[in-house]
C-alpha atoms as a PDB file:
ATOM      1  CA  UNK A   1     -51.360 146.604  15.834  1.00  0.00           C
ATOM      2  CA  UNK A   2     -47.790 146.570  14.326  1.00  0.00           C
ATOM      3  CA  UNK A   3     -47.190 147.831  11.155  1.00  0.00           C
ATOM      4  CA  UNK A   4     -46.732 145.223   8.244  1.00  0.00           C
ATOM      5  CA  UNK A   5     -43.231 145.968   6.564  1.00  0.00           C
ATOM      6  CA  UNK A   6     -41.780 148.278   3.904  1.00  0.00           C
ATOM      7  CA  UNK A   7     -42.838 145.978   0.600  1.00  0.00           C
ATOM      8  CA  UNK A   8     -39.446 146.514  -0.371  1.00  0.00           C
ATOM      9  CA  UNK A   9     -38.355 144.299   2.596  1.00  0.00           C
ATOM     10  CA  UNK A  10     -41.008 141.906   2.081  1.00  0.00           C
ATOM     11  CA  UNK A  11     -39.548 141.245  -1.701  1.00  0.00           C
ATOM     12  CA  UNK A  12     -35.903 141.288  -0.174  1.00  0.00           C
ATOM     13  CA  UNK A  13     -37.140 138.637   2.173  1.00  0.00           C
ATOM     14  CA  UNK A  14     -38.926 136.274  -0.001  1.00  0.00           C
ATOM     15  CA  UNK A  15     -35.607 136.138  -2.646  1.00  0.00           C
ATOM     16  CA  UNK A  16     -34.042 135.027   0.160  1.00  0.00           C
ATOM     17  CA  UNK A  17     -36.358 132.564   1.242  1.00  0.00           C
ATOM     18  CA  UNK A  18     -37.066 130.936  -2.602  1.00  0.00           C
ATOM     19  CA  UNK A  19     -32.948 131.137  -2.854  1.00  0.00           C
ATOM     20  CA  UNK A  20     -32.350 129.089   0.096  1.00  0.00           C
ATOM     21  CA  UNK A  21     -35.559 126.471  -0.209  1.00  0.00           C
ATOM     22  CA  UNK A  22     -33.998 125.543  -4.029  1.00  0.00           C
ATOM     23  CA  UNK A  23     -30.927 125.156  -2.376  1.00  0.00           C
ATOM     24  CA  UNK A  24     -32.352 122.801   0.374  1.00  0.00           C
ATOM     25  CA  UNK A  25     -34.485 120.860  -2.374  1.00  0.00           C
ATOM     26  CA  UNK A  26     -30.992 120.521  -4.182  1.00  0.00           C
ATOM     27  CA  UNK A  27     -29.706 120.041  -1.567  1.00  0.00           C
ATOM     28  CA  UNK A  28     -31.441 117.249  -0.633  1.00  0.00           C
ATOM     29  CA  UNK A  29     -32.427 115.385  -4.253  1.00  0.00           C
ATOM     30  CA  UNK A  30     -28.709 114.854  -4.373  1.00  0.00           C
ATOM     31  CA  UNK A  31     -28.545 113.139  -1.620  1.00  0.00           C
ATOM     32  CA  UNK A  32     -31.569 110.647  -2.960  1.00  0.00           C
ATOM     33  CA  UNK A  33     -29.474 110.570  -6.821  1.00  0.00           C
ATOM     34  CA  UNK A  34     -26.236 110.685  -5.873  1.00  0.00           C
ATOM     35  CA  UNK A  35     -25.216 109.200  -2.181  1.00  0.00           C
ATOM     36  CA  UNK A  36     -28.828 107.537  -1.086  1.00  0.00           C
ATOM     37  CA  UNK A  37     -29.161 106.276   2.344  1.00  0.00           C
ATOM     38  CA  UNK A  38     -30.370 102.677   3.023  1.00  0.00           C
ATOM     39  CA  UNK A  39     -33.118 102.758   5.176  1.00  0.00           C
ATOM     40  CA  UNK A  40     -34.430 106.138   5.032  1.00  0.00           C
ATOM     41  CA  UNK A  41     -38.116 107.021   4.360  1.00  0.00           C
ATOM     42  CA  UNK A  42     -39.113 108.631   1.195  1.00  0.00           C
ATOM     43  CA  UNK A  43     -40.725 111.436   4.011  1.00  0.00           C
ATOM     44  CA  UNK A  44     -36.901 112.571   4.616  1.00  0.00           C
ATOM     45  CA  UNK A  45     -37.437 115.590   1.563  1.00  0.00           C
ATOM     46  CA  UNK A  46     -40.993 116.241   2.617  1.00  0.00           C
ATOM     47  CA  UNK A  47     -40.133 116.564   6.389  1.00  0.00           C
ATOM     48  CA  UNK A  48     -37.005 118.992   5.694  1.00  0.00           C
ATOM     49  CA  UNK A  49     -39.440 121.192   3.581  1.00  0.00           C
ATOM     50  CA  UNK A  50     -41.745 121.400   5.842  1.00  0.00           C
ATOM     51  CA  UNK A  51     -39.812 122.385   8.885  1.00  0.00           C
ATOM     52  CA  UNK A  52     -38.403 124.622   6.730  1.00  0.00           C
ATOM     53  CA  UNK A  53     -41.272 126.345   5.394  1.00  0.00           C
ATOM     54  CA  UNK A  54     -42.624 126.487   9.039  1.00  0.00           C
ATOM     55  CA  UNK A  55     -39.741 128.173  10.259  1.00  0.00           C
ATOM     56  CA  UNK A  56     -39.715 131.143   7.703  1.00  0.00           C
ATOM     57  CA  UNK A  57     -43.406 131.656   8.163  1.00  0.00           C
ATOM     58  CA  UNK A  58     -43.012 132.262  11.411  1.00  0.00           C
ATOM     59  CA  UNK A  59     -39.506 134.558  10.302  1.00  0.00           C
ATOM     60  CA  UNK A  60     -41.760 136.189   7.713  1.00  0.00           C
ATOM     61  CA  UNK A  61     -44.539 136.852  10.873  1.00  0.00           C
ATOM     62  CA  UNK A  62     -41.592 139.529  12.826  1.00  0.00           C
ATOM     63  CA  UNK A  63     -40.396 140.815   9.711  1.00  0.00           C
ATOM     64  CA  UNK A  64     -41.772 144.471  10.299  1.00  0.00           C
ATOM     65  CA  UNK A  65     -39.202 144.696  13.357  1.00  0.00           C
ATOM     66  CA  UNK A  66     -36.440 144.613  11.112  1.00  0.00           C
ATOM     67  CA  UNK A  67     -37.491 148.167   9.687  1.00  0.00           C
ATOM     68  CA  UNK A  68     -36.303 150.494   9.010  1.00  0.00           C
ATOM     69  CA  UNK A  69     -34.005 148.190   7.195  1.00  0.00           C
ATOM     70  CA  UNK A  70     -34.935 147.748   3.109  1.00  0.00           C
ATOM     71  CA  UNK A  71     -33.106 144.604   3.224  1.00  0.00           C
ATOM     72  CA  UNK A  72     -32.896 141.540   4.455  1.00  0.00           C
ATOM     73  CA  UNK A  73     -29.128 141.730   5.285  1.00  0.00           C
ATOM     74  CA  UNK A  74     -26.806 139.095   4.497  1.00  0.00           C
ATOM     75  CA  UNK A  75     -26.507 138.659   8.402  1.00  0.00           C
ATOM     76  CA  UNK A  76     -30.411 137.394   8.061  1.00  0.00           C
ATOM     77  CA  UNK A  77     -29.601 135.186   5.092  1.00  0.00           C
ATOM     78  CA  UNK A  78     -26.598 133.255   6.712  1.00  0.00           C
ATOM     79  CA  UNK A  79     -29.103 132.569   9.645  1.00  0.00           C
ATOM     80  CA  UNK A  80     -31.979 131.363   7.316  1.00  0.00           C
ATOM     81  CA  UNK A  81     -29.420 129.002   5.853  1.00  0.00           C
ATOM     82  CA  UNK A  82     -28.826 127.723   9.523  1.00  0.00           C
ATOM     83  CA  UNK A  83     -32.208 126.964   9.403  1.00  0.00           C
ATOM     84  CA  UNK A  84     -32.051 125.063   6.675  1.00  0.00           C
ATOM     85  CA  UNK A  85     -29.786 123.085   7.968  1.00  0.00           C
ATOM     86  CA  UNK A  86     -31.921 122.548  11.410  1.00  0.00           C
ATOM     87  CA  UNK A  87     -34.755 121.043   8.876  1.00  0.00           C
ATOM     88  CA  UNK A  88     -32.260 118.595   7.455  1.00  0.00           C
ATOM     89  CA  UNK A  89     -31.344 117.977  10.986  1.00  0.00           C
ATOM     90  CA  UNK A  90     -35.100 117.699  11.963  1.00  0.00           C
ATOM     91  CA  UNK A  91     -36.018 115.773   8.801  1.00  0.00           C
ATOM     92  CA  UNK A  92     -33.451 112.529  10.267  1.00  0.00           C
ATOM     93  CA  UNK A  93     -35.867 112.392  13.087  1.00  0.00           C
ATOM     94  CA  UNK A  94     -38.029 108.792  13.143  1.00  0.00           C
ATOM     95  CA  UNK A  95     -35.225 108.048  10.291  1.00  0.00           C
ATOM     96  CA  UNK A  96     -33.513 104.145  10.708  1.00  0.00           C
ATOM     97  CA  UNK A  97     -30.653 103.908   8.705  1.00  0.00           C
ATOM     98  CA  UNK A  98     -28.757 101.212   8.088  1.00  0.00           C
ATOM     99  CA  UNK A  99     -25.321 102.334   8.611  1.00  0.00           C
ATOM    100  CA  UNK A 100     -25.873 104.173  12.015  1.00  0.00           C
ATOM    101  CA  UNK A 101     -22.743 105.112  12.800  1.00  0.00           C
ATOM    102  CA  UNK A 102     -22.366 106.789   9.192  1.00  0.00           C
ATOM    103  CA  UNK A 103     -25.565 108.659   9.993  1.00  0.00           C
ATOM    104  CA  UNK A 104     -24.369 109.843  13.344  1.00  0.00           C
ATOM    105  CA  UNK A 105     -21.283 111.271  11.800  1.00  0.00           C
ATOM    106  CA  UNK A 106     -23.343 112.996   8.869  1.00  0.00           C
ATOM    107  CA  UNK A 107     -25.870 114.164  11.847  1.00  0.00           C
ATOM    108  CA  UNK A 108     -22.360 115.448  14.129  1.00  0.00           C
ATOM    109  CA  UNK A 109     -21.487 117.585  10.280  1.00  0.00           C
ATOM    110  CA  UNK A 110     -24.556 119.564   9.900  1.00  0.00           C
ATOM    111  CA  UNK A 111     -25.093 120.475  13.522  1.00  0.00           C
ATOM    112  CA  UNK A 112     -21.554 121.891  13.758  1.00  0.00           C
ATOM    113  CA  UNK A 113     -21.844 123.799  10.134  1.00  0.00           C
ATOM    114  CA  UNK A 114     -25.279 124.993  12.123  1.00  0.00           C
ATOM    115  CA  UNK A 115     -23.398 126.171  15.279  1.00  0.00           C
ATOM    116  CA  UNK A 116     -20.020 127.576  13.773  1.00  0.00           C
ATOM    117  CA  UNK A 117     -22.367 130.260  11.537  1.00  0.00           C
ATOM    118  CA  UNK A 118     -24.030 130.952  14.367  1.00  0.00           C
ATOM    119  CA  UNK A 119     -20.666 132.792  15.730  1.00  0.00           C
ATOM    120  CA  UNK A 120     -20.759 134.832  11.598  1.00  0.00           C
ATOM    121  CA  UNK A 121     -24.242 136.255  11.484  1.00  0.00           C
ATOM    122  CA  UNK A 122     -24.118 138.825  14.511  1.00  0.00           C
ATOM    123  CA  UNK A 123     -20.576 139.849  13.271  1.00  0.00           C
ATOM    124  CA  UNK A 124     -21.413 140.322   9.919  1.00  0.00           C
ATOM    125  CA  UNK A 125     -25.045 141.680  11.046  1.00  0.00           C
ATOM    126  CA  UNK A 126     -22.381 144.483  13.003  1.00  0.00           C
ATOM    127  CA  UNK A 127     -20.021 144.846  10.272  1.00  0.00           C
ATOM    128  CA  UNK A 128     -22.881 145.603   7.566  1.00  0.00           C
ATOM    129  CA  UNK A 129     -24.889 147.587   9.958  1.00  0.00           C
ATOM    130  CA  UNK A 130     -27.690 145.411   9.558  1.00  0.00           C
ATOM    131  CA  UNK A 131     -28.370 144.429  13.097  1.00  0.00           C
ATOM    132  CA  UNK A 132     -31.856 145.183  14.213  1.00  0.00           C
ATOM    133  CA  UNK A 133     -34.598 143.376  16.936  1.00  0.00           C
ATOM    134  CA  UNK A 134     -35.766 141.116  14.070  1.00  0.00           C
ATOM    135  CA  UNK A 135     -32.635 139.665  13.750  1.00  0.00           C
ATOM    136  CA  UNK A 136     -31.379 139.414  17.079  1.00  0.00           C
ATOM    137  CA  UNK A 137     -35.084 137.200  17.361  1.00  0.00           C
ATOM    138  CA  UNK A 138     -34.342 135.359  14.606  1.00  0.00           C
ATOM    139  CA  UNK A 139     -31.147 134.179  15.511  1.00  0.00           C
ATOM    140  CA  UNK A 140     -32.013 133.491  18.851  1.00  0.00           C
ATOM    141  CA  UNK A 141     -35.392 131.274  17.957  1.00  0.00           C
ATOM    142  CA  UNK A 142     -33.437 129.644  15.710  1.00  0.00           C
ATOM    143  CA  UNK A 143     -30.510 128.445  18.223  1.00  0.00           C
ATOM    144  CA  UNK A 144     -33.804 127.559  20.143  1.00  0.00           C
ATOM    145  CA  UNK A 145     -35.103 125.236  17.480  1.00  0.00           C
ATOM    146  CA  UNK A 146     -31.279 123.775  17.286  1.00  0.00           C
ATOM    147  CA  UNK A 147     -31.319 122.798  20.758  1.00  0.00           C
ATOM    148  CA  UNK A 148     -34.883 121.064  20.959  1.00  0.00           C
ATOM    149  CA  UNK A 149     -33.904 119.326  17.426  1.00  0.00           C
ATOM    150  CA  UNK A 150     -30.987 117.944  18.421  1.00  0.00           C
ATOM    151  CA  UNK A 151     -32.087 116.991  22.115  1.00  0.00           C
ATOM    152  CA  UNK A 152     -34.715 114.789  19.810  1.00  0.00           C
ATOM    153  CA  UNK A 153     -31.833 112.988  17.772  1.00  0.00           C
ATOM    154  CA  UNK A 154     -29.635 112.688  21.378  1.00  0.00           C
ATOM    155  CA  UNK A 155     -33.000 110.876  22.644  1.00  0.00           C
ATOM    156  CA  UNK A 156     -33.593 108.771  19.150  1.00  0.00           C
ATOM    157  CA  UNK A 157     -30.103 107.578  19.699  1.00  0.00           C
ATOM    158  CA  UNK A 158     -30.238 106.311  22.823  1.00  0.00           C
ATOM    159  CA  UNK A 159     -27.664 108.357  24.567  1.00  0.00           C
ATOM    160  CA  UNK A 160     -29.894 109.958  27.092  1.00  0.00           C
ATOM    161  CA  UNK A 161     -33.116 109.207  28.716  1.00  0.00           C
ATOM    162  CA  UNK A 162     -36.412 111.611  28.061  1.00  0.00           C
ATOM    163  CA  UNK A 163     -35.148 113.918  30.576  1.00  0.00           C
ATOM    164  CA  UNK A 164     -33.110 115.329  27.893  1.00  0.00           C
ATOM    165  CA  UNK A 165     -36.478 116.429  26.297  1.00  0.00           C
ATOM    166  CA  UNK A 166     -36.187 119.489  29.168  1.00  0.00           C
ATOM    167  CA  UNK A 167     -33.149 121.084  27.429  1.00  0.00           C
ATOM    168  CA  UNK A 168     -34.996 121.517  24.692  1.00  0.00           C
ATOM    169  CA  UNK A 169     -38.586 122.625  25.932  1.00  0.00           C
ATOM    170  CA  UNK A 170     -37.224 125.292  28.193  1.00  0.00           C
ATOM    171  CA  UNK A 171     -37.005 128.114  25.730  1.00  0.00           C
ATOM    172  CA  UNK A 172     -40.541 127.351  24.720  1.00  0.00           C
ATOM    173  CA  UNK A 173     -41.727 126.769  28.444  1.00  0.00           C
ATOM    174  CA  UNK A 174     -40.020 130.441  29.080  1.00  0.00           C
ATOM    175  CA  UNK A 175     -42.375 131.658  26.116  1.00  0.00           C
ATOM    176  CA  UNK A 176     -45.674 129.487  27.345  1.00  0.00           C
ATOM    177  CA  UNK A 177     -45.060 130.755  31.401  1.00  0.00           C
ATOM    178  CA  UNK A 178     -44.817 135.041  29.808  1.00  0.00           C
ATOM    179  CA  UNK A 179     -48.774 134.412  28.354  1.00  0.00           C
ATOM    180  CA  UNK A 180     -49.166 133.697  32.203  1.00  0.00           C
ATOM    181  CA  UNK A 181     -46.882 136.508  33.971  1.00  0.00           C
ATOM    182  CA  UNK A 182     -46.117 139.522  30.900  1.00  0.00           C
ATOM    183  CA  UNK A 183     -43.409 140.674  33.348  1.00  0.00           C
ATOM    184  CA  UNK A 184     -41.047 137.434  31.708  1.00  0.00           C
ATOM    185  CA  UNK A 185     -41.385 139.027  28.254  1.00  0.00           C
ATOM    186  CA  UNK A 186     -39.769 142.046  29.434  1.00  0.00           C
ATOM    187  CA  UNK A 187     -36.302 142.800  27.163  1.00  0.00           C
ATOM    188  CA  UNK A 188     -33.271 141.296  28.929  1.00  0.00           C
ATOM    189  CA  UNK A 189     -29.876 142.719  29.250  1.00  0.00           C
ATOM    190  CA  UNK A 190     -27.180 141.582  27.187  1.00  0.00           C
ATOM    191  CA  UNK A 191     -25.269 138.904  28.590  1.00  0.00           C
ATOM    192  CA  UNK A 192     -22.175 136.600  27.914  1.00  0.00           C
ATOM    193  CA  UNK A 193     -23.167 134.312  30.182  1.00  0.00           C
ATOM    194  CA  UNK A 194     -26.333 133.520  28.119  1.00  0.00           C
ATOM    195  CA  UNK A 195     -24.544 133.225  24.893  1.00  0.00           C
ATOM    196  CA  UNK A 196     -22.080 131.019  26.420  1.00  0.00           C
ATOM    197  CA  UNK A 197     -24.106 129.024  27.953  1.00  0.00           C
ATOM    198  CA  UNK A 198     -26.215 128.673  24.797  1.00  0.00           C
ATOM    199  CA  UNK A 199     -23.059 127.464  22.673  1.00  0.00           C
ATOM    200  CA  UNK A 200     -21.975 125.011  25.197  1.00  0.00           C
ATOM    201  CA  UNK A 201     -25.776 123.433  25.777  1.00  0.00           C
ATOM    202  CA  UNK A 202     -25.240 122.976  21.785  1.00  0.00           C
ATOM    203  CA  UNK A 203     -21.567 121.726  22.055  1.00  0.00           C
ATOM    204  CA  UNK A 204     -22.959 118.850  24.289  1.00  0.00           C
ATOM    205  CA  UNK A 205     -25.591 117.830  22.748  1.00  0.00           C
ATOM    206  CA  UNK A 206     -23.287 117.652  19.126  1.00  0.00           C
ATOM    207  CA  UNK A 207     -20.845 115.601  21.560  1.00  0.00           C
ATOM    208  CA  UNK A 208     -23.385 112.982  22.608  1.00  0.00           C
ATOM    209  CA  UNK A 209     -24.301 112.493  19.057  1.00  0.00           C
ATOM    210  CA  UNK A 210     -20.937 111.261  17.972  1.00  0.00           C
ATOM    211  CA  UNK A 211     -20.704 107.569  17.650  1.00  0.00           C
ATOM    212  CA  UNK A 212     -18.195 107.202  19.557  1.00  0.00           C
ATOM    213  CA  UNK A 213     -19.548 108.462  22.764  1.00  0.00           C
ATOM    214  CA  UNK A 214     -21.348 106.095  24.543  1.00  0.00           C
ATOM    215  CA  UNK A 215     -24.596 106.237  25.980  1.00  0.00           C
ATOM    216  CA  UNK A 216     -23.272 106.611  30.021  1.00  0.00           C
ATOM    217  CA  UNK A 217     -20.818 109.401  29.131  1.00  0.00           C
ATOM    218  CA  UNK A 218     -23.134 111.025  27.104  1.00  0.00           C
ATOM    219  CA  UNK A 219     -25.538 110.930  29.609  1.00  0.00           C
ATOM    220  CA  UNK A 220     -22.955 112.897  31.783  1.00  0.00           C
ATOM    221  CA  UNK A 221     -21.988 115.634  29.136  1.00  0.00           C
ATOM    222  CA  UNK A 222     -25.584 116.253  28.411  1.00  0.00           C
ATOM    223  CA  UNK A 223     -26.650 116.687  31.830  1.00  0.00           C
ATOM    224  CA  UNK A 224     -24.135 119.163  32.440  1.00  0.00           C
ATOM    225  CA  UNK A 225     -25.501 121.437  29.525  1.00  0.00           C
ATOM    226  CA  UNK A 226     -28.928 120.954  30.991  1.00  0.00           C
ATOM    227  CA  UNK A 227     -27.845 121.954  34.474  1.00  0.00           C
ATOM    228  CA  UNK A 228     -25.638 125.194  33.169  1.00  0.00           C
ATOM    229  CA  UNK A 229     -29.030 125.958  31.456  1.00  0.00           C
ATOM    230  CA  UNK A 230     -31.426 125.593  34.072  1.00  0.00           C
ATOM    231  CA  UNK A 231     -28.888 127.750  35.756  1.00  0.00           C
ATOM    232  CA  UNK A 232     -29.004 130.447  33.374  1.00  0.00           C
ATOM    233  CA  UNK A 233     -32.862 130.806  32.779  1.00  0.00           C
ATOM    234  CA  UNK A 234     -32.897 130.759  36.301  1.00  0.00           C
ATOM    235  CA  UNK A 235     -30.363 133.867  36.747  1.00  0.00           C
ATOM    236  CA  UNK A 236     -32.688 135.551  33.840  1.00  0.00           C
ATOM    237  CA  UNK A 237     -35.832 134.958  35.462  1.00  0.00           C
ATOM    238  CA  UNK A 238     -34.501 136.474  38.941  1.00  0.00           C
ATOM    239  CA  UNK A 239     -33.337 139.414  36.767  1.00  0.00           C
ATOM    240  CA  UNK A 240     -36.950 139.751  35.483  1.00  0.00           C
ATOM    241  CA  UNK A 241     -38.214 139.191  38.817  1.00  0.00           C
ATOM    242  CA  UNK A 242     -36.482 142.143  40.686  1.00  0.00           C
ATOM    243  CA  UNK A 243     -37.266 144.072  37.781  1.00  0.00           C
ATOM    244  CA  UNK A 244     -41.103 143.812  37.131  1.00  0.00           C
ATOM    245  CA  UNK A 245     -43.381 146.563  37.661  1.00  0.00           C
ATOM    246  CA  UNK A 246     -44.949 146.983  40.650  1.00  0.00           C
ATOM    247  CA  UNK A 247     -48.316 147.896  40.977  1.00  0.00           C
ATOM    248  CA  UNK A 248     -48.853 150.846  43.646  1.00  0.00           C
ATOM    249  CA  UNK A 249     -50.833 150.183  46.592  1.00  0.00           C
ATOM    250  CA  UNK A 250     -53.092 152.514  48.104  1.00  0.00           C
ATOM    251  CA  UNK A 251     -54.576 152.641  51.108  1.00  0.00           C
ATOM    252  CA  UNK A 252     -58.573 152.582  51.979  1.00  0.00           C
END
């Protein structure tokens, strides 16, 4: 059983939490006083809070992998504010506006904000010698959660068909097949080719939410993502493959 972490950590942790849930209920209760949107729900706030608070119980579950660290880490705090950011994202989904082409544009801001600090926390995580499993997790569930969110809004949109719906299952149908076979939740390597696959698939998917792509051409740039990822959880899984334990046979 792993051992819960330092309560120092825990306090560090929820600060950061409470710090960046006000800011996300600010956040948003401007945008209901200040700039409302016709046509959306009064379940926009309570959606975003809830993803939200989903997402940092679950952070708050692998928290004792970020000891022996006392603190967060700033690196940890930029990517809980990119989750933030995936709940406002996630809140807009079943949302009708009626300007959607101003809502496309607003959803096109936040996912880029989301994906350019994705390139700050593992520097600064570096730089501030903060980098530890837990975070490397956390920033990589999140970028999961990015993908499958905006996959949703690509679908809502009309710019691709359900198949689009794989892009953003695969991560979890990685994690769902490992409860099967263990050998899949071996550590992998570290690889370029995985993180640069993982910023284009969420490139793509910003791209086909712009208004101004259409829905054939989107179509086309978001099946390329979901090809170069097949192609890459394929190239990970035949790494795992070759790599699995083998169980000694013995004869009679």
């Amino acid at each position: 059983m792993t051992a819960p972490a330092p309560a120092g950590l825990r306090r560090d942790a929820a600060r950061a939490v409470a710090r960046v849930a006000l800011l996300l209920a600010a956040g948003l209760a401007v945008v209901a006083v200040v700039a409302p949107l016709d046509g959306m729900s009064l379940w926009l706030v309570p959606k975003a809070l809830a993803v939200f608070g989903i997402g940092a119980l679950l952070m708050w579950a692998g928290l004792a992998t970020h000891a022996p660290h006392a603190r967060f880490g700033a690196a940890n705090g930029i990517t809980l504010g990119r989750l933030a950011l995936i709940a406002l994202l996630a809140a807009a989904i079943g949302e009708a506006p009626a300007d959607p082409a101003a809502f496309g544009w607003a959803l096109v801001a936040l996912a880029t904000v989301a994906a350019l600090l994705d390139a700050v926390d593992g520097p600064v995580a570096r730089r501030r010698q903060e980098a530890s499993p837990f975070g490397a997790r956390f920033d990589m569930e999140t970028d999961a959660l990015l993908i499958l969110v905006l996959c949703v809004l690509v679908l809502q949109q009309g710019k691709a068909g359900a198949w689009i719906l794989a892009s953003g299952a695969m991560r979890y149908a990685f994690v769902a097949a490992a409860w099967r076979w263990p050998w899949l939740a071996r550590p992998l390597p570290p690889s370029r080719r995985r993180k640069t696959v993982c910023v284009a698939q969420i490139t793509t998917l910003i791209v086909c939410l712009a208004p101004v792509v259409e829905a054939p051409w989107a179509g086309l740039v978001a099946g390329a993502g979901l090809l170069a990822l097949v192609g890459s959880f394929a190239a990970d899984v035949r790494w795992l493959a070759r790599h699995r334990p083998r169980t000694l046979e013995t004869g009679p």
